[in-house]
Every structure is written in structure tokens, then in C-alpha cells.
C-alpha atoms as a PDB file:
ATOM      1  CA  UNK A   1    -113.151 -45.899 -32.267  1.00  0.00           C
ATOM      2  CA  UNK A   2    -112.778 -49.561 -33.846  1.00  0.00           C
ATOM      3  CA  UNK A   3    -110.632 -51.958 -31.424  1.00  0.00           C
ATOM      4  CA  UNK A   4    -108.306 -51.871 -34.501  1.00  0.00           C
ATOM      5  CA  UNK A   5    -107.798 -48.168 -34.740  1.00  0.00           C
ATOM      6  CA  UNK A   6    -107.269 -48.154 -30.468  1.00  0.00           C
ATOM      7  CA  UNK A   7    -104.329 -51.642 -30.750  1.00  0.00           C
ATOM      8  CA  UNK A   8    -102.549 -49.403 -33.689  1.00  0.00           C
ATOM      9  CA  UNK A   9    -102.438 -46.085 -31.504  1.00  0.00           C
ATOM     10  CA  UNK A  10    -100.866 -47.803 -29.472  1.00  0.00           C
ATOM     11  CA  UNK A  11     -98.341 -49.160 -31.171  1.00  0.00           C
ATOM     12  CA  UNK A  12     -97.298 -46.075 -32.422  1.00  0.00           C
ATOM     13  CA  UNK A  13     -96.665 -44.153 -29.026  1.00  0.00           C
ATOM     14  CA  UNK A  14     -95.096 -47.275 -27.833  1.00  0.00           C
ATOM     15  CA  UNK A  15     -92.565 -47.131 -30.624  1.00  0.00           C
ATOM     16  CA  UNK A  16     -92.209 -43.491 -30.580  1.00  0.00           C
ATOM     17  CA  UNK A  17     -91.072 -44.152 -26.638  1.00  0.00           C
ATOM     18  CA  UNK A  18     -88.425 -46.297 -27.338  1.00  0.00           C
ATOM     19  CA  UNK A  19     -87.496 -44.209 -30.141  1.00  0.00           C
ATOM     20  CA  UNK A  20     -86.665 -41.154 -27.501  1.00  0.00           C
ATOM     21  CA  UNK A  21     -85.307 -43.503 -24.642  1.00  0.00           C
ATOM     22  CA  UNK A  22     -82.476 -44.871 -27.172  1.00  0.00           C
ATOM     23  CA  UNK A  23     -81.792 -40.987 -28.308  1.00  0.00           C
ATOM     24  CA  UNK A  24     -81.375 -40.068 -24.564  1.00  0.00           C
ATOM     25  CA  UNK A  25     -78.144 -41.273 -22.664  1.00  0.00           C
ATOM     26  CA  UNK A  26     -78.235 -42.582 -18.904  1.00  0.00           C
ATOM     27  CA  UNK A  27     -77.802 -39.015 -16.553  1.00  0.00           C
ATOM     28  CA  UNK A  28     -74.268 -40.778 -15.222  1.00  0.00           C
ATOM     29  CA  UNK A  29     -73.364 -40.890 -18.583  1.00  0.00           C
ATOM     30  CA  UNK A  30     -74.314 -37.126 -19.721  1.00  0.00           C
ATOM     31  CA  UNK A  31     -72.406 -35.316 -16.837  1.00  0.00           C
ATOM     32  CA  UNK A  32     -69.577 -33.666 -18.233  1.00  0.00           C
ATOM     33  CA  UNK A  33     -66.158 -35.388 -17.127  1.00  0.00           C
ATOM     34  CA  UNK A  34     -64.054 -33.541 -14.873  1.00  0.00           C
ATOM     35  CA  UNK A  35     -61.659 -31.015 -16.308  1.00  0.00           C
ATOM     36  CA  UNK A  36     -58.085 -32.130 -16.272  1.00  0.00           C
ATOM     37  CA  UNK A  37     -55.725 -30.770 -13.181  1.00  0.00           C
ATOM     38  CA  UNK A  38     -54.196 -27.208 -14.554  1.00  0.00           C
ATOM     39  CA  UNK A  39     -50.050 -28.080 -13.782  1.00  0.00           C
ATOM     40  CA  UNK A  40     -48.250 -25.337 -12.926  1.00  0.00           C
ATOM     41  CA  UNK A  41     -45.152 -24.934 -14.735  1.00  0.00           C
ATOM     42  CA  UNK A  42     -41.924 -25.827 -12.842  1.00  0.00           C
ATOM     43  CA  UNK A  43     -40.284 -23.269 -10.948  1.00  0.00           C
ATOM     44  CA  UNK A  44     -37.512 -21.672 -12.551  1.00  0.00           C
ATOM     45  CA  UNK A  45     -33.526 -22.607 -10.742  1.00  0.00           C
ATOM     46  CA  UNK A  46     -33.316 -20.690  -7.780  1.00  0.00           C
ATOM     47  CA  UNK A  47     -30.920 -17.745  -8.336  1.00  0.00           C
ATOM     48  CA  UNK A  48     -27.399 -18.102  -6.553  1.00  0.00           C
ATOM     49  CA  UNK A  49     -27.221 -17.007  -2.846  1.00  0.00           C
ATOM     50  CA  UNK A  50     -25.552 -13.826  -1.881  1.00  0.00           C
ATOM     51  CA  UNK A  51     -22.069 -14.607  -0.892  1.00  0.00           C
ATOM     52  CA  UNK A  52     -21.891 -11.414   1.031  1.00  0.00           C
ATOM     53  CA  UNK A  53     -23.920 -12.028   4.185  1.00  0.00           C
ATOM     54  CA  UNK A  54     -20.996 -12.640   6.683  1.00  0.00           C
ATOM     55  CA  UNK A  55     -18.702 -10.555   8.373  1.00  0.00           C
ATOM     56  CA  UNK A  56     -15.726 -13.336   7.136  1.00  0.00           C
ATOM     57  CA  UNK A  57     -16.794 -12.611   3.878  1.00  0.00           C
ATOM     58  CA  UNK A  58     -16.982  -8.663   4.025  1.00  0.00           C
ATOM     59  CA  UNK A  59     -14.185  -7.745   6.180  1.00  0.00           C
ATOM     60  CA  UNK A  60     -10.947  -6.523   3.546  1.00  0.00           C
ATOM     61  CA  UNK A  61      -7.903  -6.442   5.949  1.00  0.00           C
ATOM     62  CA  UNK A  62      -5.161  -7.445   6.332  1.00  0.00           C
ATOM     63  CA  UNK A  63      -4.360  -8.932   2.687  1.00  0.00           C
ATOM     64  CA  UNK A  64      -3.018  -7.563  -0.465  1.00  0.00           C
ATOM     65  CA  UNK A  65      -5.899  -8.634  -2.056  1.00  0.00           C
ATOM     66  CA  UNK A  66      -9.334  -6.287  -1.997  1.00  0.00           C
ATOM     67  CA  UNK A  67     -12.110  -8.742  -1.472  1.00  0.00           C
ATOM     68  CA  UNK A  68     -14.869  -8.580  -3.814  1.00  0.00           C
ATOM     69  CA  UNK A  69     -18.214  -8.174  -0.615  1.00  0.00           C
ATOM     70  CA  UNK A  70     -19.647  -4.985  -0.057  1.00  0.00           C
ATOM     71  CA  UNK A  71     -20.991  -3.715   2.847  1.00  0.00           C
ATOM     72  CA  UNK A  72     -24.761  -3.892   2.683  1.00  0.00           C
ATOM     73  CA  UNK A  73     -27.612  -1.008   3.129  1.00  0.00           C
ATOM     74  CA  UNK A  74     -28.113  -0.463   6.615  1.00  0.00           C
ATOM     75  CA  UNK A  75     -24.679  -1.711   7.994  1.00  0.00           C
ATOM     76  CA  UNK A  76     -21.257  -0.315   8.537  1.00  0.00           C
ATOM     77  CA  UNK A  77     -18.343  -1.899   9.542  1.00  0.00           C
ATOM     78  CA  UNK A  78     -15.109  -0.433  11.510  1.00  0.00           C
ATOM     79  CA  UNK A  79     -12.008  -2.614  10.725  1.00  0.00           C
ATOM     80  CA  UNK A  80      -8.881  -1.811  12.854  1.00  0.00           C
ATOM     81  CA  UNK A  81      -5.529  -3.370  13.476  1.00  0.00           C
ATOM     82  CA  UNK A  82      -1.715  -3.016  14.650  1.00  0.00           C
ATOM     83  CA  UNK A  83       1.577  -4.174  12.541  1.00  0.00           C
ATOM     84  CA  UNK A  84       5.123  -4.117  13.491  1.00  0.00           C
ATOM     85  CA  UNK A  85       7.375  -4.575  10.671  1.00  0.00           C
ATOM     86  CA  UNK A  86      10.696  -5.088  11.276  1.00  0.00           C
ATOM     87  CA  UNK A  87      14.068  -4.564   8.298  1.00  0.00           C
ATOM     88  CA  UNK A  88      17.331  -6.134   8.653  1.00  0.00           C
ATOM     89  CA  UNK A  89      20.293  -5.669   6.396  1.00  0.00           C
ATOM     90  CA  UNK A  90      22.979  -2.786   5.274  1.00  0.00           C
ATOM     91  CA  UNK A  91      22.073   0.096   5.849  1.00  0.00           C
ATOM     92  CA  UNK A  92      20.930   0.039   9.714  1.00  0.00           C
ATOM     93  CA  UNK A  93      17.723  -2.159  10.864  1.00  0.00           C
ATOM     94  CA  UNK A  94      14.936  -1.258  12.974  1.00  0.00           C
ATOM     95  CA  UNK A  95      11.335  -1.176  13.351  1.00  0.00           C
ATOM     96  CA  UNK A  96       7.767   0.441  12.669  1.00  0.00           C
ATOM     97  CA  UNK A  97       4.714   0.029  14.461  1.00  0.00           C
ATOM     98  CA  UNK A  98       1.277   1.073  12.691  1.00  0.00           C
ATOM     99  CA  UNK A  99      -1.705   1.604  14.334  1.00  0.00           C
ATOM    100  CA  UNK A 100      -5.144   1.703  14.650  1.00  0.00           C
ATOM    101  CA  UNK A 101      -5.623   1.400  11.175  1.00  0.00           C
ATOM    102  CA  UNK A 102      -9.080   2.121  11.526  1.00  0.00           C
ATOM    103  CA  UNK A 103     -11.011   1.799   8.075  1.00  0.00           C
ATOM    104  CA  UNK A 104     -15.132   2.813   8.307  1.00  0.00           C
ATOM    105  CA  UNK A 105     -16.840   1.061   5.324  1.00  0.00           C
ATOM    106  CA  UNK A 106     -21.080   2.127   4.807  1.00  0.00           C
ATOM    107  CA  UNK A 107     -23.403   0.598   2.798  1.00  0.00           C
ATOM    108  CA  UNK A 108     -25.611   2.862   0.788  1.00  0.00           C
ATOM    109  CA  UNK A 109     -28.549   2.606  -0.909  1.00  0.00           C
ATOM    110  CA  UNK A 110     -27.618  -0.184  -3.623  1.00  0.00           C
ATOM    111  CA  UNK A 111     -26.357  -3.403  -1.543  1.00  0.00           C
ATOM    112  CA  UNK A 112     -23.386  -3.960  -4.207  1.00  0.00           C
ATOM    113  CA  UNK A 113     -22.187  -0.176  -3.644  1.00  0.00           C
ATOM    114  CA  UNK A 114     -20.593   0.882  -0.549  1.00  0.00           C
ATOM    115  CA  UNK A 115     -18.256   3.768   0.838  1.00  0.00           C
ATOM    116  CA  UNK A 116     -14.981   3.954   2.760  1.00  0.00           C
ATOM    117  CA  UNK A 117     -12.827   6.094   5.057  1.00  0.00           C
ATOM    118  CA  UNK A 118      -9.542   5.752   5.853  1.00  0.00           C
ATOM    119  CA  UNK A 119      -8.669   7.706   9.191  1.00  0.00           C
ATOM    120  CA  UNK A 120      -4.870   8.709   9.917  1.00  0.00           C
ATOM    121  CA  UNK A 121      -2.843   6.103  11.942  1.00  0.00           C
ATOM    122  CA  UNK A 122       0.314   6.744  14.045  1.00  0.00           C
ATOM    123  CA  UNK A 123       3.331   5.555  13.387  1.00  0.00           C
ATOM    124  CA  UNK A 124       6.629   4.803  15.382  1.00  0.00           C
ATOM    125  CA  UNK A 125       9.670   4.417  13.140  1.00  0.00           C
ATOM    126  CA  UNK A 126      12.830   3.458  14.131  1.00  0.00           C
ATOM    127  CA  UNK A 127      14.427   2.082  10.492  1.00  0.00           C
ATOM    128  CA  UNK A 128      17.720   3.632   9.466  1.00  0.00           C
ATOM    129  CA  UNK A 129      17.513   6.557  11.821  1.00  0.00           C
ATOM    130  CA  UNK A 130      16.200   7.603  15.195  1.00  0.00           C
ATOM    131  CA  UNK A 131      13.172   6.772  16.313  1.00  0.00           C
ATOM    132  CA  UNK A 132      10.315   9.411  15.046  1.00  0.00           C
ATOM    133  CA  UNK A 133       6.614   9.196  15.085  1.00  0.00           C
ATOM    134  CA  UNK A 134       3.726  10.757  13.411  1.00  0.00           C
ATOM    135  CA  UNK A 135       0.529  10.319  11.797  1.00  0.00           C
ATOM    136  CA  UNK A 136      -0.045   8.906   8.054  1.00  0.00           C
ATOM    137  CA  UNK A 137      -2.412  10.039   5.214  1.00  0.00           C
ATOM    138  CA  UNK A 138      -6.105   9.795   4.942  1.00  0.00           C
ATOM    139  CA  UNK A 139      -8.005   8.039   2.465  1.00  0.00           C
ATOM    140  CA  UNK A 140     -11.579   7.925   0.398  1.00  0.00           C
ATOM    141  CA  UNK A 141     -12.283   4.628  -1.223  1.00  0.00           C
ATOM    142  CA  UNK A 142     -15.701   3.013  -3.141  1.00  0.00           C
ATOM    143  CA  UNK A 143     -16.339  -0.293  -4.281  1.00  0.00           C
ATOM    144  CA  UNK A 144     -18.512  -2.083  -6.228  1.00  0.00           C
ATOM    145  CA  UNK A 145     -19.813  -5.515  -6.555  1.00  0.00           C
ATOM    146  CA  UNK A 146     -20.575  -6.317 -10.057  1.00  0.00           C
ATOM    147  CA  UNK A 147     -21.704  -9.607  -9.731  1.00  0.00           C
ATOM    148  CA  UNK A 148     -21.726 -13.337  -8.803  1.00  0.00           C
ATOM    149  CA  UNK A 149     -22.694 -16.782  -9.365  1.00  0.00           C
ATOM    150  CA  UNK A 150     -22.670 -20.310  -7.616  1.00  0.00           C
ATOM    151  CA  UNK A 151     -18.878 -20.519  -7.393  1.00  0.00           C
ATOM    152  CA  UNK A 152     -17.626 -17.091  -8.469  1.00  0.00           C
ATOM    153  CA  UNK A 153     -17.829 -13.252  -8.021  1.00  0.00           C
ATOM    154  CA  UNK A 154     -15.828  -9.808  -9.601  1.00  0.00           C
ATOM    155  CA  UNK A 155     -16.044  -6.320  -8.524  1.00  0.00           C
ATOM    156  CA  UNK A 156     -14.151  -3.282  -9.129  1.00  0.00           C
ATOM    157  CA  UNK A 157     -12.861  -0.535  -6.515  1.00  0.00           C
ATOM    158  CA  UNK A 158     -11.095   2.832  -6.472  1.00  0.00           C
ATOM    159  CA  UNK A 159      -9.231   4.691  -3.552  1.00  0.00           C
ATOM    160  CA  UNK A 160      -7.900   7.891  -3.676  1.00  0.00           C
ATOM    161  CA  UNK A 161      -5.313   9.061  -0.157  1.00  0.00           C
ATOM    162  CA  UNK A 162      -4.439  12.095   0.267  1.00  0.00           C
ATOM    163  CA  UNK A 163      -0.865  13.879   1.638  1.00  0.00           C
ATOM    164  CA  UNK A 164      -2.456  14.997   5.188  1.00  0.00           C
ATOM    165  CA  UNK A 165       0.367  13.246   7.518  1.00  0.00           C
ATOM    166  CA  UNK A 166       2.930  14.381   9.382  1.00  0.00           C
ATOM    167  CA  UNK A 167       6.153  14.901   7.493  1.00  0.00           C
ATOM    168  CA  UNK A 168       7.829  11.348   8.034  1.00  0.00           C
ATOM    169  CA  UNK A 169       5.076   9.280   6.860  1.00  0.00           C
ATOM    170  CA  UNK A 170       3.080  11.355   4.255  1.00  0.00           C
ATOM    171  CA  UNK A 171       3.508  10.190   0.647  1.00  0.00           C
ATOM    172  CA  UNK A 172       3.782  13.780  -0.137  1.00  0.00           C
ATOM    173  CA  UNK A 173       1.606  13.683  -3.068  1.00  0.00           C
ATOM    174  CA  UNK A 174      -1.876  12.350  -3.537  1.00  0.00           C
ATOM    175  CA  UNK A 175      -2.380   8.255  -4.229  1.00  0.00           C
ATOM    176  CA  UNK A 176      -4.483   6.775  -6.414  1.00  0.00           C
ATOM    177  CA  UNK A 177      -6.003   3.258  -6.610  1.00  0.00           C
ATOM    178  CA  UNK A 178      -7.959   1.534  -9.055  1.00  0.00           C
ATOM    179  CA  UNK A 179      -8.511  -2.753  -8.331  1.00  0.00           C
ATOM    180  CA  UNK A 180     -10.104  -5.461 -10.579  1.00  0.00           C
ATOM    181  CA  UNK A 181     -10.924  -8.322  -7.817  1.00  0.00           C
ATOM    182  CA  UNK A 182     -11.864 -11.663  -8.548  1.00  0.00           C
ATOM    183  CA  UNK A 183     -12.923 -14.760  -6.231  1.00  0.00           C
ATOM    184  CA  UNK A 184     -13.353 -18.249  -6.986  1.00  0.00           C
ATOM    185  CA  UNK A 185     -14.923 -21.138  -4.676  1.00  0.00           C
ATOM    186  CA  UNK A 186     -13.586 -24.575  -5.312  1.00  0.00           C
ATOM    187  CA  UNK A 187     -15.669 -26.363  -2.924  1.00  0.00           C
ATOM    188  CA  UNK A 188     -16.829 -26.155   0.549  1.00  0.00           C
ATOM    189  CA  UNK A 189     -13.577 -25.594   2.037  1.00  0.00           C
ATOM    190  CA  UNK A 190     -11.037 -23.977  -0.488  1.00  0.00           C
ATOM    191  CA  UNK A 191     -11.426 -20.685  -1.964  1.00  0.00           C
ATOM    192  CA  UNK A 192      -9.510 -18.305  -4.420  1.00  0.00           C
ATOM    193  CA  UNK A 193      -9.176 -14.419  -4.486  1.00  0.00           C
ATOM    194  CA  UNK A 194      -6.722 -12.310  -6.160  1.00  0.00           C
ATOM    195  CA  UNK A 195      -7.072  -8.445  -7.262  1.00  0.00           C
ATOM    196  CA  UNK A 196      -5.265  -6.554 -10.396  1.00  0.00           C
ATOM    197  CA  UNK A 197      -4.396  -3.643  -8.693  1.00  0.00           C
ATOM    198  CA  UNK A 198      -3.381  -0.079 -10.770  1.00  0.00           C
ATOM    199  CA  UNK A 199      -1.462   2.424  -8.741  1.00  0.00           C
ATOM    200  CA  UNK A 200       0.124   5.943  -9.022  1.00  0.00           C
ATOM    201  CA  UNK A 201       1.784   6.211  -5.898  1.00  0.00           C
ATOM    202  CA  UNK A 202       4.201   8.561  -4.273  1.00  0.00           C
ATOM    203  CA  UNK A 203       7.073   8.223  -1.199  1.00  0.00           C
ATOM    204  CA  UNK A 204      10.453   9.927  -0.700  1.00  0.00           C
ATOM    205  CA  UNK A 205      13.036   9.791  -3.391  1.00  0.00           C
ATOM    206  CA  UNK A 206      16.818   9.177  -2.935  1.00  0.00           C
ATOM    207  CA  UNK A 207      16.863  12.900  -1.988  1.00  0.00           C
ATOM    208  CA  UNK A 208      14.322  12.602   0.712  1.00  0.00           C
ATOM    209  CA  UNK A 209      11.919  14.552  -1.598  1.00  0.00           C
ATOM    210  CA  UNK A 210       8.233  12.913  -2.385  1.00  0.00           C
ATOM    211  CA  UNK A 211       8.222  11.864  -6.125  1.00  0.00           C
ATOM    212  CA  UNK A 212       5.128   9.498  -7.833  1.00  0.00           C
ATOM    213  CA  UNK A 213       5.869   6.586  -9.523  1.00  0.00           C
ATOM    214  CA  UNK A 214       3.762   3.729 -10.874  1.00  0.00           C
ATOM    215  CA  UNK A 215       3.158   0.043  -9.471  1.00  0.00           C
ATOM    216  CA  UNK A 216       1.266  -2.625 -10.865  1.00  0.00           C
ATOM    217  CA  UNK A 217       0.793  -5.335  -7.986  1.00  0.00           C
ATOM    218  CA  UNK A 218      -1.246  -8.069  -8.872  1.00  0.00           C
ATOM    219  CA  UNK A 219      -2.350 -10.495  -6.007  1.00  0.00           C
ATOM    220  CA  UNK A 220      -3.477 -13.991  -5.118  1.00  0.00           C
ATOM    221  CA  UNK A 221      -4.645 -15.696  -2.081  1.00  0.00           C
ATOM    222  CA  UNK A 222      -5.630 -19.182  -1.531  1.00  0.00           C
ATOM    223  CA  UNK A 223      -8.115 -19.541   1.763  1.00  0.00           C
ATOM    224  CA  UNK A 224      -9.044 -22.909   3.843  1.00  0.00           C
ATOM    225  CA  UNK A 225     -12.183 -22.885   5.636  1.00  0.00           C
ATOM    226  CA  UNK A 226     -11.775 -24.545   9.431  1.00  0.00           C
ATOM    227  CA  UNK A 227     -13.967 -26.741  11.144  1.00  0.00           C
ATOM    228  CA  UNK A 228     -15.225 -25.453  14.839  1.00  0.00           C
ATOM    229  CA  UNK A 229     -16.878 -22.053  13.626  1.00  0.00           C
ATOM    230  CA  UNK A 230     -16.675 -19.562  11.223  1.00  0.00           C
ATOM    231  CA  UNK A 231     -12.854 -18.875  10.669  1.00  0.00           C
ATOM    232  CA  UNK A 232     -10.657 -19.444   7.735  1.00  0.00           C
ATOM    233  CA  UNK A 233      -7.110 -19.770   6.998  1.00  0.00           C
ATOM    234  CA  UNK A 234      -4.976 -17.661   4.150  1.00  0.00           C
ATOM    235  CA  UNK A 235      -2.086 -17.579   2.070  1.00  0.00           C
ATOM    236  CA  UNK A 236      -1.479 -14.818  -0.171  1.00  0.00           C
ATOM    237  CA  UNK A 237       1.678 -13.836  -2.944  1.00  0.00           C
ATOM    238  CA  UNK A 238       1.827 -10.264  -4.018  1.00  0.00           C
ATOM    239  CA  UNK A 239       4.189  -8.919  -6.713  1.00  0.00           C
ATOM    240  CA  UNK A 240       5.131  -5.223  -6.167  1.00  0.00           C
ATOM    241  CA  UNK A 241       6.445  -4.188  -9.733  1.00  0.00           C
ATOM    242  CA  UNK A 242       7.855  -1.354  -8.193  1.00  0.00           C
ATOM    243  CA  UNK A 243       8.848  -0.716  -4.406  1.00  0.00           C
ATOM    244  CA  UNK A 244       9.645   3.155  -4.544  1.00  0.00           C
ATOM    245  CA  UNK A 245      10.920   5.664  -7.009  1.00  0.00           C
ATOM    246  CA  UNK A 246      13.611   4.009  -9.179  1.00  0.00           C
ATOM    247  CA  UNK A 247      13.575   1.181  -6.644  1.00  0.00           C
ATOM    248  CA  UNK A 248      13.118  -2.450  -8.361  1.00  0.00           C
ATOM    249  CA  UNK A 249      10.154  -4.927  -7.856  1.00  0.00           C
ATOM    250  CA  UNK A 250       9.343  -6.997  -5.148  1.00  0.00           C
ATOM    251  CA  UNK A 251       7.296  -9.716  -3.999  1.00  0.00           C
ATOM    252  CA  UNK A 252       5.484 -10.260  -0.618  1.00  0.00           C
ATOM    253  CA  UNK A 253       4.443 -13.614   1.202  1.00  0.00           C
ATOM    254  CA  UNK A 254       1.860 -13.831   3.707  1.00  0.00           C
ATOM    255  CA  UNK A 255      -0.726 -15.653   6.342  1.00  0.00           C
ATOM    256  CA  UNK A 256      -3.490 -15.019   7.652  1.00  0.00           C
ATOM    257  CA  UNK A 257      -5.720 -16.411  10.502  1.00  0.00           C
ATOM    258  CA  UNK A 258      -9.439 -15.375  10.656  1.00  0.00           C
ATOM    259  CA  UNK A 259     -12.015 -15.762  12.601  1.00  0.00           C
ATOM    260  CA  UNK A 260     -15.793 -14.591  13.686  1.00  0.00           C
ATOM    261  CA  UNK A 261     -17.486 -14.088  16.910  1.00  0.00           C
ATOM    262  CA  UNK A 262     -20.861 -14.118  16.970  1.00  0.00           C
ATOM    263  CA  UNK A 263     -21.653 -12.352  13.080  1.00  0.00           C
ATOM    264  CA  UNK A 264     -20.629  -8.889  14.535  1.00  0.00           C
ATOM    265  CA  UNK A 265     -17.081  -9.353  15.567  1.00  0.00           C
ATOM    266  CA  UNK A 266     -13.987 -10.378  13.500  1.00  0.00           C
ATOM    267  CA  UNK A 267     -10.895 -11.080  14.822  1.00  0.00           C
ATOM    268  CA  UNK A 268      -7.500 -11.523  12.600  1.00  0.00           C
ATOM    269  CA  UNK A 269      -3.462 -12.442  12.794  1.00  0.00           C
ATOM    270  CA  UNK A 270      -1.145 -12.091  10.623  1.00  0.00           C
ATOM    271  CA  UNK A 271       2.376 -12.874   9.371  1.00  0.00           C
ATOM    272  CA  UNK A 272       4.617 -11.804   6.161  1.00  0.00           C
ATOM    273  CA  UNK A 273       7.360 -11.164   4.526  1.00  0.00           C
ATOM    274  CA  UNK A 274       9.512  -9.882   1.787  1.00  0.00           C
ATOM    275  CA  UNK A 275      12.173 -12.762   0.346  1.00  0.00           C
ATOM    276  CA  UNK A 276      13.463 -10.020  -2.287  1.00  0.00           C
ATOM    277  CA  UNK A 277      16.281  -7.461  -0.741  1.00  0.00           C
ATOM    278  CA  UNK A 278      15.863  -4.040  -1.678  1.00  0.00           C
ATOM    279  CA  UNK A 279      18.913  -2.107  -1.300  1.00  0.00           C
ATOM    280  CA  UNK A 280      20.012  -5.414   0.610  1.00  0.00           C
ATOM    281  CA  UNK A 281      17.733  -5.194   3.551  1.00  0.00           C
ATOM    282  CA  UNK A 282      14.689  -7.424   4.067  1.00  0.00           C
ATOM    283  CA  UNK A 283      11.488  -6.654   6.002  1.00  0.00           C
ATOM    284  CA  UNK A 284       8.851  -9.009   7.848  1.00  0.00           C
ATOM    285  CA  UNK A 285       6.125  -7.753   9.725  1.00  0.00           C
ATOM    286  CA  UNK A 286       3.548  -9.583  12.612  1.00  0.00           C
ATOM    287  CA  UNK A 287       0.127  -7.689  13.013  1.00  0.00           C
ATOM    288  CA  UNK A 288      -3.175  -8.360  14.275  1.00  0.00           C
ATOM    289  CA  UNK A 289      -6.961  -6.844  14.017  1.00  0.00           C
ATOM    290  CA  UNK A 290     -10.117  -6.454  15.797  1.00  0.00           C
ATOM    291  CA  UNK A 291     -13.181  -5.499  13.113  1.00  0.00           C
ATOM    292  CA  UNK A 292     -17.409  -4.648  13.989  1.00  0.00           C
ATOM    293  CA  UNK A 293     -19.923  -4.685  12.036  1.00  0.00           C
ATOM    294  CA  UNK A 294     -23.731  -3.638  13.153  1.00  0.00           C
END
């Protein structure tokens, strides 16, 4: 081969090199670039708490108002108490004492659903007549939670007592109940709760026979919480539009001191009274309570 033919070979791989080096990128450059981080959307708002898990919160006595709390699966709670009421006025004064007033309250198997009985008290009357005692009615209640947020729940709940007592403090007919309850939470220390409360009820007529009659009684009750533990104190107005068979309305003032012991123990005082006369005598009442829960 001629020197000529040898110089232009070559050229020609040495050009067809450089062609393929400038077609090729560096290997840093080739390697794919990292895929971007995958962000995982934001969580959504956490749902409300459940206002429910205290024994302040689920105990109902000794106010008007029906609290909205339930008792929850697994749990029952026993509230009891004692109340002496005492009337002044025409007709002859005296006093009744009520106790245990024991209440059992189950959860069942939905946590906003539970289950009450009312067991029979004795009472010691000594209002307008001698002193008598006996035992008072029974009673079945339910109620049901049917919902909260942040700063507010509602509920329903429906009782139904029945005319098992002795003859001086048995309504004489069967009772029935049916609430609308409401509560409201202003901030960290005030609260509102108030029930609309429908009832056929019954008690002894001018002629000392049992007769039913209607009463609407509509409640509200205005609660501080207290500093040093778990306790809060209440005042509550309840309007009575009627007080007995043919009887007018009347309205109801009182207070109430509460406080836990420990999540499983409640303990409660409490003061009211009536500023309307009926049949000019007046009524106020002292009482106090002792409730579990497991």
C-alpha cells in the first residue's frame, strides 16, 4: 500500500473517532438525575376529641338539666344521693327527705347509646300532715348522643317511670319523658347546658286522686370550671310550666358544687329553690351525692 493510501486511512478513522466521542456524553453526565421526593399530602384536621371521657362530664345528677355524655361500652356508673326539701307557708310546713336515689347507667355496644335504671327511693314526708314514709316509683331511661364538635354537643333521651311506690309517693299513673339536650363550651373555663324537656306526668289531684297532666320545663345551666382538680361549679334556672294538676307554673333556682376523685369517684352538693308560691307556700331543698363509675 502507497504511503499515500496508509496517511489517508488514517485520517479517516481518526475523524470517524472524534465523530463518536462528540456523539457520546461524559458517564457523570448520562446518569439519570434523581427522582424528585414523593410529598405526602397533608394530613387531614384532626377530628374533635370526645368530650365524654370523664366522670365530671358523664355523671347527670343533681340538675334539671340531662347532660348530653353517655356512658361508654364497657363502663357503668351508679349515681346516688340524699335531698331534704323543706315548704313554708299557709297551709302547714314541713319536710321530705329522699334517698338513695340510686340511678345505674350501662354502656352498650355503641359508645353514644347507653341504658338506665332508676331503683325505688324512700321517702320521709312530713309536709301538711303527719309524718309518713314509703318508697317512690321506678324508672327505665335511654339516651343518646348524637353528636359533637370542638365547642358543642346535642343528644336526645327518653324515660319512662312507672306507678310501683307505696301509696304516698307513687304518681299513680305511668310518666313519660322525652329531652332535647344541648351543651355549649365557651372557653376553657365556662360552659353552657340546657335540655327541652317534654313530659306527661301524673301526682294527686285536689281530691287526693292521681290525675296526668302535661309540663314543658325547659332548662339552663351555666358551669365554671375550678382550678385545684377536676371540679366545677353550677348554676341552673328551670321553668316548670306546670307544677301539678290545675296547679300554675313555676320556676326553680339552683347550685351546684362538683367534684372528682381520682376518675372513678364523683362527689356533689347542692342547693335550690322555688321563688314562685304555689298555693302560697315556698319550698327549698339542700342535698348531696356520692356517684362510681368502673
Amino acid at each position: 500500500m502507497s504511503r499515500t493510501a496508509i496517511v489517508a486511512l488514517a485520517s479517516l478513522a481518526w475523524a470517524a473517532a472524534a465523530i463518536g466521542s462528540a456523539g457520546r456524553a461524559p458517564a457523570a453526565l448520562a446518569a439519570p438525575s434523581p427522582s424528585p421526593p414523593v410529598t405526602s399530602p397533608s394530613p387531614a384536621p384532626n377530628a374533635p376529641s370526645d368530650p365524654c371521657g370523664s366522670i365530671l362530664s358523664i355523671v347527670n345528677r343533681p340538675t334539671v338539666s340531662t347532660g348530653v355524655c353517655t356512658v361508654r361500652p364497657g363502663h357503668v356508673v351508679l349515681e346516688n344521693g340524699y335531698t331534704n326539701t323543706t315548704t313554708t307557708g299557709a297551709g302547714g310546713g314541713g319536710s321530705s327527705a329522699l334517698y338513695p336515689q340510686s340511678v345505674l347507667r350501662a354502656g352498650s355496644f355503641d359508645p353514644h347509646l347507653d341504658f338506665e335504671f332508676g331503683f325505688p327511693s324512700a321517702q320521709t314526708s312530713s309536709i301538711g300532715q303527719p309524718s309518713v314514709s314509703g318508697s317512690t316509683d321506678i324508672s327505665m331511661a335511654t339516651k343518646y348522643e348524637l353528636g359533637y364538635s370542638s365547642s358543642a354537643m346535642w343528644g336526645i333521651y327518653g324515660a319512662v317511670t312507672m306507678p310501683t311506690g307505696s301509696k304516698a309517693f307513687t304518681a299513680g299513673n305511668a310518666q313519660f319523658t322525652g329531652d332535647l339536650d344541648g351543651a355549649y363550651t365557651i372557653n376553657s373555663e365556662f360552659s353552657f347546658a340546657g335540655t327541652l324537656s317534654f313530659n306527661a306526668l301524673s301526682a294527686a289531684n285536689a281530691a287526693g286522686l292521681p290525675q296526668s297532666y302535661f309540663a314543658f320545663i325547659p332548662s339552663l345551666e351555666l358551669s365554671a370550671a375550678l382550678p385545684g382538680g377536676p371540679s366545677q361549679l353550677s348554676a341552673e334556672y328551670a321553668y316548670f310550666s306546670a307544677s301539678g294538676p290545675a296547679l300554675p307554673s313555676k320556676s326553680l333556682i339552683d347550685f351546684v358544687y362538683q367534684r372528682d376523685f381520682g376518675g372513678h369517684v364523683q362527689f356533689d352538693v347542692e342547693y335550690g329553690f322555688s321563688p314562685t308560691p304555689i298555693n302560697g307556700q315556698k319550698q327549698h331543698y339542700l342535698g348531696a351525692g356520692l356517684s362510681f363509675m368502673n
